[in-house]
Protein backbone atom coordinates (compact mmCIF):
# COMPACT_ATOMS: atom_id res chain seq x y z
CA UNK A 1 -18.87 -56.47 22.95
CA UNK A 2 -19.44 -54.74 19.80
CA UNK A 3 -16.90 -54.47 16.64
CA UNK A 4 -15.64 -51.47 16.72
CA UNK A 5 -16.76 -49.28 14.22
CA UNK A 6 -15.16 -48.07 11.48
CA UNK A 7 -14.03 -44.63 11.77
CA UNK A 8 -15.64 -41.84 9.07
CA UNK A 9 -12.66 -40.40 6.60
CA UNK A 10 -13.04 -36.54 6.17
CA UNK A 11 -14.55 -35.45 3.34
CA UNK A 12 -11.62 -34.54 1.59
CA UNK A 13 -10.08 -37.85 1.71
CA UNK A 14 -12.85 -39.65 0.17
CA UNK A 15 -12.19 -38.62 -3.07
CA UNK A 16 -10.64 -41.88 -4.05
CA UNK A 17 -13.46 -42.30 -7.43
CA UNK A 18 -12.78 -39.22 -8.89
CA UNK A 19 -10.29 -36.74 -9.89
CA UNK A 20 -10.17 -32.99 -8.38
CA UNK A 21 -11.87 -31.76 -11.55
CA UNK A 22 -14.74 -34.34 -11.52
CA UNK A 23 -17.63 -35.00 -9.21
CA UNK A 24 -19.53 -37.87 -8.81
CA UNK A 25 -21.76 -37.82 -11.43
CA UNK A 26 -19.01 -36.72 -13.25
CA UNK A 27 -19.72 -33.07 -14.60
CA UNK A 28 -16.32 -30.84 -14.69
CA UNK A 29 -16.34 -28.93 -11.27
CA UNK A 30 -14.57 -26.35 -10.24
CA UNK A 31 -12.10 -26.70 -7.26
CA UNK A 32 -10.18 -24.35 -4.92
CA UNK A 33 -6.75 -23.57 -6.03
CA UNK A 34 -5.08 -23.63 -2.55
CA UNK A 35 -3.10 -26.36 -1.83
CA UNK A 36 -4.68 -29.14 -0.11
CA UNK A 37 -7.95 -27.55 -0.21
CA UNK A 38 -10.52 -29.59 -2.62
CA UNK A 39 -13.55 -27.47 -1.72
CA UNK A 40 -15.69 -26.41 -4.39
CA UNK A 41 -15.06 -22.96 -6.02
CA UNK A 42 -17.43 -20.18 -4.81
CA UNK A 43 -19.66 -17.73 -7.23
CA UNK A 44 -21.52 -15.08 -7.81
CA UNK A 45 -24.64 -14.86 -9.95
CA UNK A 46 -24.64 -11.59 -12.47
CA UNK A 47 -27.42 -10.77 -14.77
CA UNK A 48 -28.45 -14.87 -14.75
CA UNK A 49 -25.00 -16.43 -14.97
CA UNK A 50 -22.23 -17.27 -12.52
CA UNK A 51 -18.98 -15.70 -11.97
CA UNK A 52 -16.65 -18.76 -10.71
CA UNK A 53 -13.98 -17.37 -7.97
CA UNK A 54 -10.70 -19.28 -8.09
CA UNK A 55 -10.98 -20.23 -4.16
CA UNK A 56 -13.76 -21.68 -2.16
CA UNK A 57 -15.78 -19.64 -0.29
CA UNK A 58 -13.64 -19.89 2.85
CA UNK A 59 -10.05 -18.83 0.81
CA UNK A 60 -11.82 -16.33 -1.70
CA UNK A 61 -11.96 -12.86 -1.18
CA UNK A 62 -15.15 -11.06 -0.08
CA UNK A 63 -15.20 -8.18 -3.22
CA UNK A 64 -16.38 -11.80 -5.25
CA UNK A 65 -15.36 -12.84 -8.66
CA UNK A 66 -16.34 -9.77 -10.79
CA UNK A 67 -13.82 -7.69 -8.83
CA UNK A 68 -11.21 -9.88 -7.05
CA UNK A 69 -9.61 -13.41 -7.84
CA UNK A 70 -7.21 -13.29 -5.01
CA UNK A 71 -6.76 -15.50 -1.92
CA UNK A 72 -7.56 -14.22 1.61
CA UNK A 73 -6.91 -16.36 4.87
CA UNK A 74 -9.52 -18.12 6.36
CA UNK A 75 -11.48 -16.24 9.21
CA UNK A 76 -10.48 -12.87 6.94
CA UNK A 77 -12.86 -11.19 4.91
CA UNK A 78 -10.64 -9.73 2.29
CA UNK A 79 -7.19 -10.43 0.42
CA UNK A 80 -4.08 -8.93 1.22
CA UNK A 81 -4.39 -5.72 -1.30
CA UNK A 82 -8.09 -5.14 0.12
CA UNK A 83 -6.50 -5.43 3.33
CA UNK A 84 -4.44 -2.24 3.41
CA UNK A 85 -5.21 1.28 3.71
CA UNK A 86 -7.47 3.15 1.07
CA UNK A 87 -5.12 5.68 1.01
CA UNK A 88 -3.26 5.62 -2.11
CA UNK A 89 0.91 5.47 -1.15
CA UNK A 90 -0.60 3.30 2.18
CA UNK A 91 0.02 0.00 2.66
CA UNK A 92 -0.54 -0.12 6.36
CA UNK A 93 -2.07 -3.64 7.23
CA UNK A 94 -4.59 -4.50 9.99
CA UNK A 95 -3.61 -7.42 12.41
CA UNK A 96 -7.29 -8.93 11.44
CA UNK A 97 -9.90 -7.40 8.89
CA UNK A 98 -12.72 -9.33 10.22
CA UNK A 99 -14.46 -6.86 11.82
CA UNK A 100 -13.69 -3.75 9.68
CA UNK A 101 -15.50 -2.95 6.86
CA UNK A 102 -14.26 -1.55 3.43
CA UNK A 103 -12.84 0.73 2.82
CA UNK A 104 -10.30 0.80 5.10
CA UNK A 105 -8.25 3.27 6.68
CA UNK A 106 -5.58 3.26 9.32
CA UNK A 107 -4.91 5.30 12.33
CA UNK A 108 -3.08 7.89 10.32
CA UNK A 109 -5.05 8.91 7.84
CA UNK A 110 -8.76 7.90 10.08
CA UNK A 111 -10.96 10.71 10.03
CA UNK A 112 -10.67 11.74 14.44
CA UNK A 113 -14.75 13.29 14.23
CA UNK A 114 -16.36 10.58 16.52
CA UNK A 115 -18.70 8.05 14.35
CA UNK A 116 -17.11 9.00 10.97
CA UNK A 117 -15.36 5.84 9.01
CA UNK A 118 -14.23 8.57 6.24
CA UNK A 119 -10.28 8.81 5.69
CA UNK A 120 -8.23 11.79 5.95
CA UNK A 121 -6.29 11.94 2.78
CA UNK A 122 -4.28 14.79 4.15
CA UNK A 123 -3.20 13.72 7.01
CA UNK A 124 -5.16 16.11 8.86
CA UNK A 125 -7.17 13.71 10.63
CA UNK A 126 -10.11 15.20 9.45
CA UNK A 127 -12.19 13.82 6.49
CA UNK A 128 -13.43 16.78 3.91
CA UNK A 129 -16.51 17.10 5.74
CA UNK A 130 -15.46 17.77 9.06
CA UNK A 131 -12.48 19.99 7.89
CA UNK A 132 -14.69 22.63 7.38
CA UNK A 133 -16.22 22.31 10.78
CA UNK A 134 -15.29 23.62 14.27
CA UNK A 135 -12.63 22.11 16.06
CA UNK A 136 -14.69 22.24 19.29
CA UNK A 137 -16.14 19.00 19.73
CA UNK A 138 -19.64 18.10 19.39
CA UNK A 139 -20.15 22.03 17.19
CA UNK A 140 -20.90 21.75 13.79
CA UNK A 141 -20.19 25.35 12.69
CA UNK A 142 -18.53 26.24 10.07
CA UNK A 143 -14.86 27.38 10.70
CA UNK A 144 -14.13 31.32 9.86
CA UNK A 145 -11.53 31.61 7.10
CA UNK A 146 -7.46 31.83 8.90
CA UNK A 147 -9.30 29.91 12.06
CA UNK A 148 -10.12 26.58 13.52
CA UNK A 149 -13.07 27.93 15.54
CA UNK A 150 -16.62 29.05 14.05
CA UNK A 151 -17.94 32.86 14.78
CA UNK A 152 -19.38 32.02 17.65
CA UNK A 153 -16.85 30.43 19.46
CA UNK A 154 -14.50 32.60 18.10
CA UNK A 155 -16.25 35.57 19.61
CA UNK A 156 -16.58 33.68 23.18
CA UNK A 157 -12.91 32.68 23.26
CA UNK A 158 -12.11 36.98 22.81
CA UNK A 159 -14.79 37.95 25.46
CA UNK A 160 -12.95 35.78 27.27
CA UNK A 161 -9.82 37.72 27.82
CA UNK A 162 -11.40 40.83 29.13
CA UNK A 163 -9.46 43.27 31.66
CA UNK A 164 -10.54 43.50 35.12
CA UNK A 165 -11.93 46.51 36.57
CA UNK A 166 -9.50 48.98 38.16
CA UNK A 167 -10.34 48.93 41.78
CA UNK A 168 -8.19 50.22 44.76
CA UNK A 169 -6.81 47.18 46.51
CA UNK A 170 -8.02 46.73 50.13
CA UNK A 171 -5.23 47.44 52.88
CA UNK A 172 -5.29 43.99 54.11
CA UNK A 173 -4.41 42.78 50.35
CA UNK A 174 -0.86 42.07 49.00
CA UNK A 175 0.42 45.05 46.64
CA UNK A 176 1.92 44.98 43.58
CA UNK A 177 4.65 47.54 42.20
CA UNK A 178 5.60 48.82 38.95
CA UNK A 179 8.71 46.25 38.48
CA UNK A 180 7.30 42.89 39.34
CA UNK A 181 3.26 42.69 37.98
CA UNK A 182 1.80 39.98 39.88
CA UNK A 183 -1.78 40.44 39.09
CA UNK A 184 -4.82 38.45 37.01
CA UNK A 185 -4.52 40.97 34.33
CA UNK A 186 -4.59 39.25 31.07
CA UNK A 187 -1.15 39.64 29.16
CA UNK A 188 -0.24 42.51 27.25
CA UNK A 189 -1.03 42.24 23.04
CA UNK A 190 2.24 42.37 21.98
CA UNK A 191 3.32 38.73 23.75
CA UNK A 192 0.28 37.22 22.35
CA UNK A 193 -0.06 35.92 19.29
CA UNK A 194 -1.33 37.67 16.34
CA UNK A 195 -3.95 35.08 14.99
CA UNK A 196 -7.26 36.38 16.31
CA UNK A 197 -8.29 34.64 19.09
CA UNK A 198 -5.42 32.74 20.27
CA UNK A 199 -3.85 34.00 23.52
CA UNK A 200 -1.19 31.40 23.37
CA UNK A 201 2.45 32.84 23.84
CA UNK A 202 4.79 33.86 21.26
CA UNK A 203 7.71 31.61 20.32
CA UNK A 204 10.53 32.29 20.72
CA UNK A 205 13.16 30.40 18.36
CA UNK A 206 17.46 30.76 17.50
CA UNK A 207 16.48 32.81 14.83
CA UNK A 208 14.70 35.24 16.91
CA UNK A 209 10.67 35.76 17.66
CA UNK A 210 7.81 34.98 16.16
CA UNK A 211 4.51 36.82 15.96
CA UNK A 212 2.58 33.77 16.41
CA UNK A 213 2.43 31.30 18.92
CA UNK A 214 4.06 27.64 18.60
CA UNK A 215 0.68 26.57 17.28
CA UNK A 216 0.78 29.01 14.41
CA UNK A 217 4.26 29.08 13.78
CA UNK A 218 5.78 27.40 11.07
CA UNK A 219 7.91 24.53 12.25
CA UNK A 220 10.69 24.33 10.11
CA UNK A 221 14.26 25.38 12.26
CA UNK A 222 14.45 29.45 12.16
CA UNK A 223 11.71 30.21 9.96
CA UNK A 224 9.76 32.96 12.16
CA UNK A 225 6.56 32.84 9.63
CA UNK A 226 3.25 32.26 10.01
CA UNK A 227 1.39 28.67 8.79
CA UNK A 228 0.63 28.41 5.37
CA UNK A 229 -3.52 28.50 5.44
CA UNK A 230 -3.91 26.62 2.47
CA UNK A 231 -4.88 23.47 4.22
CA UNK A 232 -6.22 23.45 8.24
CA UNK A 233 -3.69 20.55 8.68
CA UNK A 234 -0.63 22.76 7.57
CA UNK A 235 2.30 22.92 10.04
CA UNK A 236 4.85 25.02 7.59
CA UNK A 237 4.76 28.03 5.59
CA UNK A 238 4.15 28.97 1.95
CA UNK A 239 7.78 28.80 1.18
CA UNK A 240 8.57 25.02 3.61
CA UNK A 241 5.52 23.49 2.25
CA UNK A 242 4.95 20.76 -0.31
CA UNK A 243 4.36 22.08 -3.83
CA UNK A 244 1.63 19.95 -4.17
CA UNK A 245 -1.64 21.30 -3.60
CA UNK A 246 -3.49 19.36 -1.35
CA UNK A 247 -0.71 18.15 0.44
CA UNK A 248 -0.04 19.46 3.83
CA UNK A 249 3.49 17.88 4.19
CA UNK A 250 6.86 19.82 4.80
CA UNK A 251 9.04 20.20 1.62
CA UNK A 252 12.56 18.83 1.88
CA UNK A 253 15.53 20.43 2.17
CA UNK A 254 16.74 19.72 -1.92
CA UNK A 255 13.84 20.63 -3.60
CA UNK A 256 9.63 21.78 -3.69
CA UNK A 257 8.05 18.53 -2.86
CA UNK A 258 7.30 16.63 0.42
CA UNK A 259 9.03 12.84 0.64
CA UNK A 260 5.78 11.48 -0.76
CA UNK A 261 5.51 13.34 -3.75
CA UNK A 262 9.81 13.71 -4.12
CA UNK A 263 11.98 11.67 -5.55
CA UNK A 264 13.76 8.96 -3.29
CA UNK A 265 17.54 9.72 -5.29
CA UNK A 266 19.93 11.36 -4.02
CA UNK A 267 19.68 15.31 -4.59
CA UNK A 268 16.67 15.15 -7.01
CA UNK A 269 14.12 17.60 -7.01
CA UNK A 270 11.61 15.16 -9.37
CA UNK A 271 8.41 14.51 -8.70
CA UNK A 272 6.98 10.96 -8.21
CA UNK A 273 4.23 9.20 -7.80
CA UNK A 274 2.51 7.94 -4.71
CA UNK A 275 2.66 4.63 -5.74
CA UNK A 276 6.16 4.43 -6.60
CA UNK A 277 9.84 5.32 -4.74
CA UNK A 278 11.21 7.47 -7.55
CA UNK A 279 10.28 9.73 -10.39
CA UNK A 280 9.88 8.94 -14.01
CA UNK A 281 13.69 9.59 -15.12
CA UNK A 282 15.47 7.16 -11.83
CA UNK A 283 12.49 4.67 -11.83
CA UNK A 284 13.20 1.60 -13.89
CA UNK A 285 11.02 1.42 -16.83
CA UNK A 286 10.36 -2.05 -16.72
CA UNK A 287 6.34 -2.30 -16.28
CA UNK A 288 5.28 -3.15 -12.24
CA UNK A 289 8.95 -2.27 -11.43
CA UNK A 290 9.09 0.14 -8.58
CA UNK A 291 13.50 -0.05 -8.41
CA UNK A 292 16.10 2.60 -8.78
CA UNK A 293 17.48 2.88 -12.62
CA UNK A 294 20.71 1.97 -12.93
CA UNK A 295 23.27 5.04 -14.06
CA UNK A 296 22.87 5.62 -17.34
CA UNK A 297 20.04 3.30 -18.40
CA UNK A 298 16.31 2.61 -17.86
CA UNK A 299 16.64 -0.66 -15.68
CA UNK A 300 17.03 -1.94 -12.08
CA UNK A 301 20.21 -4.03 -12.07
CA UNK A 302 17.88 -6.90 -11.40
CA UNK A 303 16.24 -6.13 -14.85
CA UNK A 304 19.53 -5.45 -16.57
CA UNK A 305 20.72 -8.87 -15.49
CA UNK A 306 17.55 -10.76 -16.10
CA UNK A 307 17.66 -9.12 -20.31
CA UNK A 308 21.33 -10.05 -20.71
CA UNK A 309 21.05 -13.51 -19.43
CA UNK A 310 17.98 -14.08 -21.53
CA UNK A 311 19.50 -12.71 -24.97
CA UNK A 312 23.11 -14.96 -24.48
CA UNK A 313 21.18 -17.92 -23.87
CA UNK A 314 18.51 -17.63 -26.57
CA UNK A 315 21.68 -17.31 -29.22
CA UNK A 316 23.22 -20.19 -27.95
CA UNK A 317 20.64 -22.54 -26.92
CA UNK A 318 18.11 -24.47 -28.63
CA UNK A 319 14.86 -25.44 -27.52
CA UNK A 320 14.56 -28.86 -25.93
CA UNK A 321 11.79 -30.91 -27.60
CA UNK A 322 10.90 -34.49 -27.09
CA UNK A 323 12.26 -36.90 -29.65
CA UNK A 324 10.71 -39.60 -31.09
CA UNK A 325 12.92 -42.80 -30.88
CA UNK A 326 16.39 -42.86 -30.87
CA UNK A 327 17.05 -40.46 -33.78
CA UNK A 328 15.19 -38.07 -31.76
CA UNK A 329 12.87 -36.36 -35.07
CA UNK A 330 10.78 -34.31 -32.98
CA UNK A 331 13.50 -31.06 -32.44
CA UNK A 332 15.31 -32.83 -29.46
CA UNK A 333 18.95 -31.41 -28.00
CA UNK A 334 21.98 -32.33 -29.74
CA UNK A 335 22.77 -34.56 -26.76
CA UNK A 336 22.33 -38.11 -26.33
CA UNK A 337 19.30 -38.02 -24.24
CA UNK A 338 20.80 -39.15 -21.28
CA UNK A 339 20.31 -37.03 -17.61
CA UNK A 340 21.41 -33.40 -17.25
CA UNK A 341 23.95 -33.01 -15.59
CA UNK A 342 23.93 -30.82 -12.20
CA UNK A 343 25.29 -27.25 -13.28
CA UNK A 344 23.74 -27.68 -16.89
CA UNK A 345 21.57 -24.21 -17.63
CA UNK A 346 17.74 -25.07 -18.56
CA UNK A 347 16.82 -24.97 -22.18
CA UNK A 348 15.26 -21.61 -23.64
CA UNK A 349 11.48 -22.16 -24.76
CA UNK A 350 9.55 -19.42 -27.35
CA UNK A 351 6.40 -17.83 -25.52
CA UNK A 352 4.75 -15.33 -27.50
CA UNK A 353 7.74 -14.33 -29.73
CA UNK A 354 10.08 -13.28 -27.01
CA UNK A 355 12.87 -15.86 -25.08
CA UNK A 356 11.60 -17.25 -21.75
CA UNK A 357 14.16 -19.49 -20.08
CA UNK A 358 12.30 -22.69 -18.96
CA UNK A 359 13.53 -22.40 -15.30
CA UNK A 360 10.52 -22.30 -13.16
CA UNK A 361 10.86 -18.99 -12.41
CA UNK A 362 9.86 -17.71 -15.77
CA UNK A 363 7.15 -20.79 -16.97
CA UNK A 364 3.78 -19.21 -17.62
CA UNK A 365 2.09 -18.74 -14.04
CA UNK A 366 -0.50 -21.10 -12.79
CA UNK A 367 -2.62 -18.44 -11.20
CA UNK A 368 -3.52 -16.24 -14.23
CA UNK A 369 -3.65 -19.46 -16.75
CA UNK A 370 -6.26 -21.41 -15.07
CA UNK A 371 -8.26 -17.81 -14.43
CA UNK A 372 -8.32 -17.64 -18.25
CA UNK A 373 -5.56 -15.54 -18.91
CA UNK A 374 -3.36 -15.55 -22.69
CA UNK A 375 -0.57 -18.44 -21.52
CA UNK A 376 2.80 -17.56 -22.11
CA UNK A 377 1.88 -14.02 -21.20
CA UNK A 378 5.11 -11.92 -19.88
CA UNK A 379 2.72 -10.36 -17.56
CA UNK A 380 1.89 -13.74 -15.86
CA UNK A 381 5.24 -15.56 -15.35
CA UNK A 382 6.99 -17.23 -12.06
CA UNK A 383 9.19 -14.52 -11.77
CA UNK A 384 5.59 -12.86 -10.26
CA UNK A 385 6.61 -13.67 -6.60
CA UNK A 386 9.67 -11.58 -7.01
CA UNK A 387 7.37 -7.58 -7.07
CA UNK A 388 6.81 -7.44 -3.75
CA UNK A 389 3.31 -8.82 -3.75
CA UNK A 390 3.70 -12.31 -3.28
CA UNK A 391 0.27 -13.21 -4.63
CA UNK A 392 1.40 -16.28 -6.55
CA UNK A 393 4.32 -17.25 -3.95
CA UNK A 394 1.77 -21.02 -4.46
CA UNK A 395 2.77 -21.42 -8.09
CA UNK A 396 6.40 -20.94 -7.39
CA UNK A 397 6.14 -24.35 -5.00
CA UNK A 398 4.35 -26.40 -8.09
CA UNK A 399 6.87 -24.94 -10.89
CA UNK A 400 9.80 -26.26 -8.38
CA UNK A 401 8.20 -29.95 -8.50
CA UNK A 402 7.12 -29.98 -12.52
CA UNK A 403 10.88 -28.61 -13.36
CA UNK A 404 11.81 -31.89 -10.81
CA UNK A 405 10.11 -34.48 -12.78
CA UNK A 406 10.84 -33.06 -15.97
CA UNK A 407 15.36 -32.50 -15.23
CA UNK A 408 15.98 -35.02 -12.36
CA UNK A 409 19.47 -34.38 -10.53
CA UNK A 410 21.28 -37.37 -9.76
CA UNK A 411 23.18 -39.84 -12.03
């Protein structure tokens, strides 16, 4: 019988002769950033030279190196923000990208003409090519102004409603008298609507009724007016609708804009941005910070918090160096050097002129230093994971074990 043979270690546990940044022949490579992944780093070649990623080619995102650094999930095509809907405001997510194709748009604002991938910014479901067209499908008129149909099926739809010949009924036929009109007559023009040719019925609301039908009618409660024709999409009037031009949302009930382009506080008429949750005066001014302003000042009460903390323990504090024998000449604590204790507050460290607490929630981030960012940047801190984002939720994990090693709890 035959020794058994020895089984083959995976490739990334044979890396016992050299470190993750050096190969065999040992040249500097590059190496992917997600944990326990040691696969080389992807790249792209522009103009002659190559664009590194910061993942392998299975964790980086498709967009490549010039335009995206992020990390996508393997079997994905793109990273979380390439993920979501082109729609500025949108941050609908598909359940898997790998068969869409940018950009992408989800079922709200999809364009509904079959074969078009354009999005419907609007919310009309109709892209701006096909907004102008017919609504009938398959016609590629162009729409009459005040009407969803072109000339030609707008003149087929009125033909349509014709009156029948006046003949004598037969004897052997049911009659009809002057108080209950049970005929195939088409309805009389004033319970139609007024839009030309619709023969819906009029609606009929609390506030009394309409000219138009329930189609054409604006939908806010009691408000007998017509649609606002300003876009094809509009289901309000002039004087309901968002003051926004292009949008074709309802206004709300304290002020001109729609609750995309309004302010989220309480009774404020402000505009805002799509992007953000409240306008420029209740929107704390801290940069990347989406929160309500506290009362009275420009910051979240996260923000307001974080500043007061920082500015108490950069006047008390001093920055924790590491001495050089026993007397400690190289700027060490005033201490004896012996273990921190368990509720003792980290030391305050100077990054680029402003107090950073040394916490690992506020040490420069991983991410953005090895991509060649400034270090010590207050754009690229720990304290990242904490917008909404999550992109560098990784470096939070290796900032946890390096503040470990460097403050061990215990006696």
């Amino acid at each position: 019988m035959s020794p058994a043979r020895r089984q083959r270690k995976p490739r990334n546990d044979r890396r016992g002769r050299y470190s993750d940044d050096k190969g065999r022949n040992g040249k500097k490579e590059n190496r992917c950033y997600k944990q326990d992944c040691y696969a080389k780093c992807c790249y792209a070649t522009l103009e002659g030279q190559r664009a590194y990623a910061s993942y392998c080619l299975a964790h980086a995102c498709q967009l490549g190196p010039p335009k995206c650094q992020r990390m996508k999930e393997r079997g994905d095509k793109y990273c979380s923000e390439h993920a979501t809907c082109a729609i500025d405001g949108c941050f609908v997510q598909p359940t898997r990208l790998s068969d869409e194709t940018l950009p992408w748009h989800c079922e709200r604002h999809k364009c509904r003409y079959p074969g078009c991938s354009c999005g419907a910014p609007s919310g009309s479901g109709l892209c701006s090519t096909h907004m102008t067209l017919c609504s009938v499908a398959g016609c590629l008129g162009q729409r009459r102004p005040d009407s969803a149909l072109c000339e030609a099926h707008e003149r087929a739809t009125r033909n349509t409603a014709s009156p029948l010949e006046d003949t004598p009924p037969y004897p052997d036929m049911h009659q009809r008298d002057a108080e209950n009109w049970h005929s195939n007559e088409p309805s009389h023009a004033d319970n139609v609507c007024r839009l030309p040719g619709c023969n819906q019925q009029r609606q009929t609301k609390d506030g009394g009724e309409s000219n138009w039908c329930e189609n054409h009618t604006c939908e806010s409660y009691m408000c007998l007016q017509s649609r606002c024709h300003r876009q094809p999409s509009m289901r309000t009037c002039a004087q309901h609708a968002c003051a926004v031009e292009r949008c074709d949302r309802a206004a709300l009930h304290h002020g001109a804009f729609c609750g995309r382009h309004g302010c989220g506080a309480d009774n404020c008429a402000g505009y805002k941005e799509t992007s953000s949750w409240f306008c420029h005066e209740h929107e704390c001014a801290r940069l990347r910070c989406t929160n309500k302003a506290v009362a009275g000042t420009d910051r979240c009460l996260l923000h307001l918090e974080q500043g007061g903390s920082m500015r108490n323990e950069a006047t008390k504090t001093k920055p924790r160096g590491r001495g050089r024998g026993r007397g400690g000449g190289g700027g060490g604590d005033d201490d004896d050097g012996g273990p921190r204790p368990r509720d003792a507050s980290p030391p305050v460290v100077i990054l680029n002129g402003g107090p950073y607490s040394s916490s690992p929630w506020s040490r420069p981030c991983w991410e953005e230093d090895r991509a060649g960012r400034r270090r010590g940047s207050p754009a690229c801190s720990y304290d990242c994971v904490d917008d909404g984002r999550g992109d560098h939720a990784r470096c939070r994990d290796r900032a946890m074990r390096d503040y470990n090693k460097r403050y061990p709890f215990g006696d």
